[in-house]
Protein backbone atom coordinates (compact mmCIF):
# COMPACT_ATOMS: atom_id res chain seq x y z
CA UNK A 1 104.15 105.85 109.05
CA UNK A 2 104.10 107.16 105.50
CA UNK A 3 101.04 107.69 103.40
CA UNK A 4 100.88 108.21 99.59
CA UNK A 5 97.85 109.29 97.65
CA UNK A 6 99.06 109.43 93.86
CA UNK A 7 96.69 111.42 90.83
CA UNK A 8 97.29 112.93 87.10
CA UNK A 9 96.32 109.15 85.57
CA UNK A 10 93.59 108.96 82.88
CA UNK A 11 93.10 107.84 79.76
CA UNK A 12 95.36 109.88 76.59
CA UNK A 13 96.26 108.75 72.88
CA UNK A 14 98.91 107.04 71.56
CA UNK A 15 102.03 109.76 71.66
CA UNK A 16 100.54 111.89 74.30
CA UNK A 17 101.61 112.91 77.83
CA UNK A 18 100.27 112.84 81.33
CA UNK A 19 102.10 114.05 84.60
CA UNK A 20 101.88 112.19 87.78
CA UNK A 21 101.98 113.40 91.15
CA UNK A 22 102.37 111.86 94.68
CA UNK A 23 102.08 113.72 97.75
CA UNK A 24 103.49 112.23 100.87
CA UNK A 25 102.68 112.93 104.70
CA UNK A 26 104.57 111.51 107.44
CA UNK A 27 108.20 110.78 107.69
CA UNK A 28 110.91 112.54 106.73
CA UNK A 29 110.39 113.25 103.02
CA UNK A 30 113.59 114.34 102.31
CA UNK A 31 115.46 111.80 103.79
CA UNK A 32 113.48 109.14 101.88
CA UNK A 33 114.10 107.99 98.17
CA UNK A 34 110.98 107.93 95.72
CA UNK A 35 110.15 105.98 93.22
CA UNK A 36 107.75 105.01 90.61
CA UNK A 37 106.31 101.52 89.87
CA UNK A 38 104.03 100.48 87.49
CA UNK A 39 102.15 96.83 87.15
CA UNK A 40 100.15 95.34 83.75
CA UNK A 41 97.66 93.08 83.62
CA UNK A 42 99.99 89.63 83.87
CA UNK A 43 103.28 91.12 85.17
CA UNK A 44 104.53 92.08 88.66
CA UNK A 45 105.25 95.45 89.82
CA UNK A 46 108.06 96.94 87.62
CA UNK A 47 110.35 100.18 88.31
CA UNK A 48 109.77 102.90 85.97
CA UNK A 49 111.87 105.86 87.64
CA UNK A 50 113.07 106.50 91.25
CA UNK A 51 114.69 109.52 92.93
CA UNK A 52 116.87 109.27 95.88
CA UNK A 53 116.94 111.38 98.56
CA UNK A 54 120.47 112.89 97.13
CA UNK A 55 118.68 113.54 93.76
CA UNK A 56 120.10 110.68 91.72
CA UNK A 57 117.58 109.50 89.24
CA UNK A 58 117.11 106.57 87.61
CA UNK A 59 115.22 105.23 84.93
CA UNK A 60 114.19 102.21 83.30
CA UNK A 61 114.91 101.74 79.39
CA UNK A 62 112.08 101.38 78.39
CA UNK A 63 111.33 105.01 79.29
CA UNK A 64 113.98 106.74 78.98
CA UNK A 65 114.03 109.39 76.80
CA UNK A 66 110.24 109.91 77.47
CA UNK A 67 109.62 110.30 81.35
CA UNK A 68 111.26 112.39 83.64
CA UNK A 69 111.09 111.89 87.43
CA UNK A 70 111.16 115.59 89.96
CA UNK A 71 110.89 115.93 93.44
CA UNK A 72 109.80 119.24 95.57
CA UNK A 73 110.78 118.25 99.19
CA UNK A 74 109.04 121.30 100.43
CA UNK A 75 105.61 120.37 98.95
CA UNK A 76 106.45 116.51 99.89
CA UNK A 77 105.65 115.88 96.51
CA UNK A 78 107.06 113.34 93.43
CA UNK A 79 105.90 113.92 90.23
CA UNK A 80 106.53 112.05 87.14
CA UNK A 81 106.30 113.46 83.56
CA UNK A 82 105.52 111.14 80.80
CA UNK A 83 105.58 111.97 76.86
CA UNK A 84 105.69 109.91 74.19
CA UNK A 85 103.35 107.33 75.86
CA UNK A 86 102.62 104.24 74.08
CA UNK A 87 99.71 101.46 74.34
CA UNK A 88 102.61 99.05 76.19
CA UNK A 89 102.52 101.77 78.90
CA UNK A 90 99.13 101.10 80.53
CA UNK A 91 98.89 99.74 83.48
CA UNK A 92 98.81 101.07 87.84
CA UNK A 93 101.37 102.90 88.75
CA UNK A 94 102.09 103.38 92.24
CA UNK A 95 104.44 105.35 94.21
CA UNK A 96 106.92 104.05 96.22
CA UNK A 97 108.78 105.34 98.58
CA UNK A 98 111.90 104.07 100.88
CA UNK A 99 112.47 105.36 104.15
CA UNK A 100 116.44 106.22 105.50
CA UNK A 101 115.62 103.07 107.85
CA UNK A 102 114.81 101.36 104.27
CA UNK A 103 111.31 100.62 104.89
CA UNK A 104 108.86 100.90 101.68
CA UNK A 105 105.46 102.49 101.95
CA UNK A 106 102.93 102.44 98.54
CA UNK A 107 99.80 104.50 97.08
CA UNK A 108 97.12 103.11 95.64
CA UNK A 109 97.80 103.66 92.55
CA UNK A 110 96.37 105.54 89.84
CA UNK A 111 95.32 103.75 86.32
CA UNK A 112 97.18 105.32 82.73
CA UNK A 113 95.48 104.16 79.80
CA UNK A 114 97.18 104.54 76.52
CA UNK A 115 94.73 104.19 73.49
CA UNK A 116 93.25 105.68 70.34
């Protein structure tokens, strides 16, 4: 029903920044709440920042401070900014989304590599 292609991953140094985005097609965006996961080598999927449909964001602290989450429902897109990244920030990280009938639909993910 919903489709997510993610991009902006790549490989940066220790302190620098990268911005995500995810563009979605099907549904109804702007009834759905976004989100961003990311997974390590060793650990599950974990939530890094979400948007609701409302706007409420929320982040989790260990990025706060550093990443900021941003929606443009008219481009269907989710974008997430991230500064200050550190080698414990590599990994996948996939957009999420949940639908108003609170159904979740993923991307494939797109790799960040923090290194010198």
């Amino acid at each position: 029903q919903v489709e997510l292609v993610e991009s902006g991953g790549g490989l940066v140094q220790p302190g620098g920044s990268l911005l995500l985005s995810c563009v979605a097609s099907g549904g109804i965006f702007q009834l759905n709440d976004m989100a961003w996961y990311r997974q390590v080598p060793g650990k599950g999927r974990e939530l890094v920042a979400m948007i609701l449909a409302d706007r409420t964001t929320k982040y989790a602290d260990f990025v706060k401070g550093r990443f900021a989450i941003s929606r443009n429902n008219a481009e269907f897109t989710v974008r997430l900014q991230m500064n200050g990244l550190e080698s414990e920030d590599s990994g996948v990280y996939y957009c999420n989304t949940r639908t108003y009938r609170r159904v979740d639909f993923w991307g494939r993910g797109t790799q960040v590599t923090v290194s010198s």
